[in-house]
Protein backbone atom coordinates (compact mmCIF):
# COMPACT_ATOMS: atom_id res chain seq x y z
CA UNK A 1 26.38 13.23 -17.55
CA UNK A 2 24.88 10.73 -14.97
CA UNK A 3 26.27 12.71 -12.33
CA UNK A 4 24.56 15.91 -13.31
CA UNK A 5 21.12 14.24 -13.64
CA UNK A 6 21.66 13.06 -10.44
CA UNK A 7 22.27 16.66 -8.61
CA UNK A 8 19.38 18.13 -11.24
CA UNK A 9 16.91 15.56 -8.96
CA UNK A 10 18.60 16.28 -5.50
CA UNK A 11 18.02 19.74 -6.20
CA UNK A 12 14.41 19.44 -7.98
CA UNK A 13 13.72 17.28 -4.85
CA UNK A 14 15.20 19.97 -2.44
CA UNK A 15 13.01 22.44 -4.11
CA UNK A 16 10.24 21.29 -3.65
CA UNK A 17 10.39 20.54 -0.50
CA UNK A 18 11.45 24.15 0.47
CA UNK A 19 8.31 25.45 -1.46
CA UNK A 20 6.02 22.46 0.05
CA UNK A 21 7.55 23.88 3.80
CA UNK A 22 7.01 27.44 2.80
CA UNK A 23 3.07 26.85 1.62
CA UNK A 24 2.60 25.35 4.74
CA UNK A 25 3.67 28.69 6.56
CA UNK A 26 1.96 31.05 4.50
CA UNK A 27 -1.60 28.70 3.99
CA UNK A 28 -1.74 28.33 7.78
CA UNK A 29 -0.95 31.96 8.39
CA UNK A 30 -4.58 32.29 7.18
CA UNK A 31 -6.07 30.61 10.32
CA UNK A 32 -6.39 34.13 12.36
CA UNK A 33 -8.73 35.30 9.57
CA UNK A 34 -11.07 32.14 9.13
CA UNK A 35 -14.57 32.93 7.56
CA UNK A 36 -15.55 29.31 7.76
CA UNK A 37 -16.00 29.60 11.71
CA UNK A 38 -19.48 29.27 13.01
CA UNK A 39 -21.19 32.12 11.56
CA UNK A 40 -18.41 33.33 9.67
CA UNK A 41 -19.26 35.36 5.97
CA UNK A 42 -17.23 32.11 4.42
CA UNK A 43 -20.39 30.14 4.89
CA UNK A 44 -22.50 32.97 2.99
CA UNK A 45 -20.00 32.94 0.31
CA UNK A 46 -20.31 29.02 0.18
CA UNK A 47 -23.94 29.29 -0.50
CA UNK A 48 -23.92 31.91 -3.02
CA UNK A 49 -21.13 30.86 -5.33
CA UNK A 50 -21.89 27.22 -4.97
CA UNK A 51 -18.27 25.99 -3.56
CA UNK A 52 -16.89 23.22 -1.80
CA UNK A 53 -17.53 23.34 2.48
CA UNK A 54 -14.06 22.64 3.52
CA UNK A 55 -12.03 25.17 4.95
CA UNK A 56 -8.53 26.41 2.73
CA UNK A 57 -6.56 25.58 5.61
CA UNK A 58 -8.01 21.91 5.26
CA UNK A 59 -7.42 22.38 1.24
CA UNK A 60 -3.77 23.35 1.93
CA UNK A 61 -3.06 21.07 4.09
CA UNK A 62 -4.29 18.08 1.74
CA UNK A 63 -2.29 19.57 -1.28
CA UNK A 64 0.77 19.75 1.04
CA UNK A 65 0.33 15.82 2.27
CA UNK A 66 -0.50 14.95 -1.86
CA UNK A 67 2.68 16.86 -2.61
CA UNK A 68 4.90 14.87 -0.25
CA UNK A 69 3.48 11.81 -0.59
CA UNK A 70 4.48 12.36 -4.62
CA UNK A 71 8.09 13.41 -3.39
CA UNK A 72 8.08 10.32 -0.91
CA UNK A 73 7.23 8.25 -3.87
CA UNK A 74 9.92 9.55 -6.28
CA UNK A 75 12.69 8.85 -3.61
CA UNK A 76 11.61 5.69 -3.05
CA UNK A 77 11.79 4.69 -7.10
CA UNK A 78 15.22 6.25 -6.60
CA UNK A 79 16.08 3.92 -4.17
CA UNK A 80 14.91 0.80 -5.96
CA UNK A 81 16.79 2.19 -9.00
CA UNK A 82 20.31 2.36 -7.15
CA UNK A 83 18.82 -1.32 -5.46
CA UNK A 84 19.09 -2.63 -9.21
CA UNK A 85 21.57 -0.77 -10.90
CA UNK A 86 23.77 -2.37 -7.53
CA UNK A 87 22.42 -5.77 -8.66
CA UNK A 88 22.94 -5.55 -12.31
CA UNK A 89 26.21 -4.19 -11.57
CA UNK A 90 28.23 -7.72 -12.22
CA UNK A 91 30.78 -6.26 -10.05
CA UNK A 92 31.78 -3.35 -11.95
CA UNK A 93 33.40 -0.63 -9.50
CA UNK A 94 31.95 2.12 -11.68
CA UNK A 95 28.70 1.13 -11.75
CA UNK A 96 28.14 0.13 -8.37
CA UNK A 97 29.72 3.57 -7.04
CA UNK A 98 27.09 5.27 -9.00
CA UNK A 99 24.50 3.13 -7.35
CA UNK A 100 25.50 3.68 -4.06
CA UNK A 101 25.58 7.68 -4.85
CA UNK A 102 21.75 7.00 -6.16
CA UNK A 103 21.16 5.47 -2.72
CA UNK A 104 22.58 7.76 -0.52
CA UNK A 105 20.76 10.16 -2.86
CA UNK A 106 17.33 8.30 -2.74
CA UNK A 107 17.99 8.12 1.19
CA UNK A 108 18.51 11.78 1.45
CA UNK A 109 15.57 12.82 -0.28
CA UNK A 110 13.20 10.57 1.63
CA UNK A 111 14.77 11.90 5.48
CA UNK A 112 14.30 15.33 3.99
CA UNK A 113 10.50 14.95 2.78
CA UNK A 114 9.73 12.95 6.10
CA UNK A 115 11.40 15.67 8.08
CA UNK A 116 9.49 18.42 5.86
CA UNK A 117 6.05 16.33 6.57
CA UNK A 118 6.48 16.61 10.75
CA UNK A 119 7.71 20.63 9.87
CA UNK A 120 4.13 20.81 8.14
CA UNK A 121 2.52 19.54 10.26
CA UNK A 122 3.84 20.93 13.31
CA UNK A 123 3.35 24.69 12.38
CA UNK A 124 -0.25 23.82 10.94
CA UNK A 125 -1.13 22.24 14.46
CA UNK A 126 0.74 25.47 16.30
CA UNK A 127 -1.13 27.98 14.00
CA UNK A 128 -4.43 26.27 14.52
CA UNK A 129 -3.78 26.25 18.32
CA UNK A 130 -2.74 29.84 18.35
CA UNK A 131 -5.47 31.14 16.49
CA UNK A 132 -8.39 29.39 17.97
CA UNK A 133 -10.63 29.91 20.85
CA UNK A 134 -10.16 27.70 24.02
């Protein structure tokens, strides 16, 4: 039972990453078409309706860096959890295999979201490059 909670989060974890990694594609795709340039219709638009002045690719990229730092967070509690379950294990083999697994686990998650983070934030930085004036 334990052990399928355990792969439910790995792959809740690995999911969103994939989906965090694949909104960071597709919002900074947008950057070749960016009304909020100088002079752009996005600033008309702003006036009229009465939105927000920051630019979607700044709104994506602060849901993507909310989103991971949530993940980050998680994986960390996961790692304190296999930290005390190891603890409180009173040298039970059982128990203290399960909270190395929740380590490892924990471990995994967090290289994954950091590695996800410097994806994000590499293509966002290329896009922005690529798709702005010198």
């Amino acid at each position: 039972m334990k052990k399928k909670l355990s792969n439910k989060v790995a792959t809740i974890v690995i999911l969103f990453v994939t989906m965090l990694s694949a909104s960071a594609i597709f919002a900074s795709s947008a950057l070749a078409l960016d009304p909020w340039a100088s002079g752009g219709a996005g600033e008309q638009a702003v006036a009229d309706i009465g939105l927000g002045t920051k630019s979607p690719v700044d709104v994506a990229t602060n849901i993507i860096n909310i989103m991971l730092g949530f993940l980050g967070m998680i994986a960390v509690v996961i790692i304190l959890l296999g930290g005390f379950k190891w603890m409180t294990a009173a040298g039970n083999e059982d128990k203290i295999s399960e909270a190395k697994k929740l380590l490892a686990a924990g471990l995994i998650g967090l290289i994954i979201i950091l590695m996800s983070y410097g994806l994000a934030k590499f293509v966002i930085e290329q896009m922005m490059n690529a798709t702005t004036s010198a």
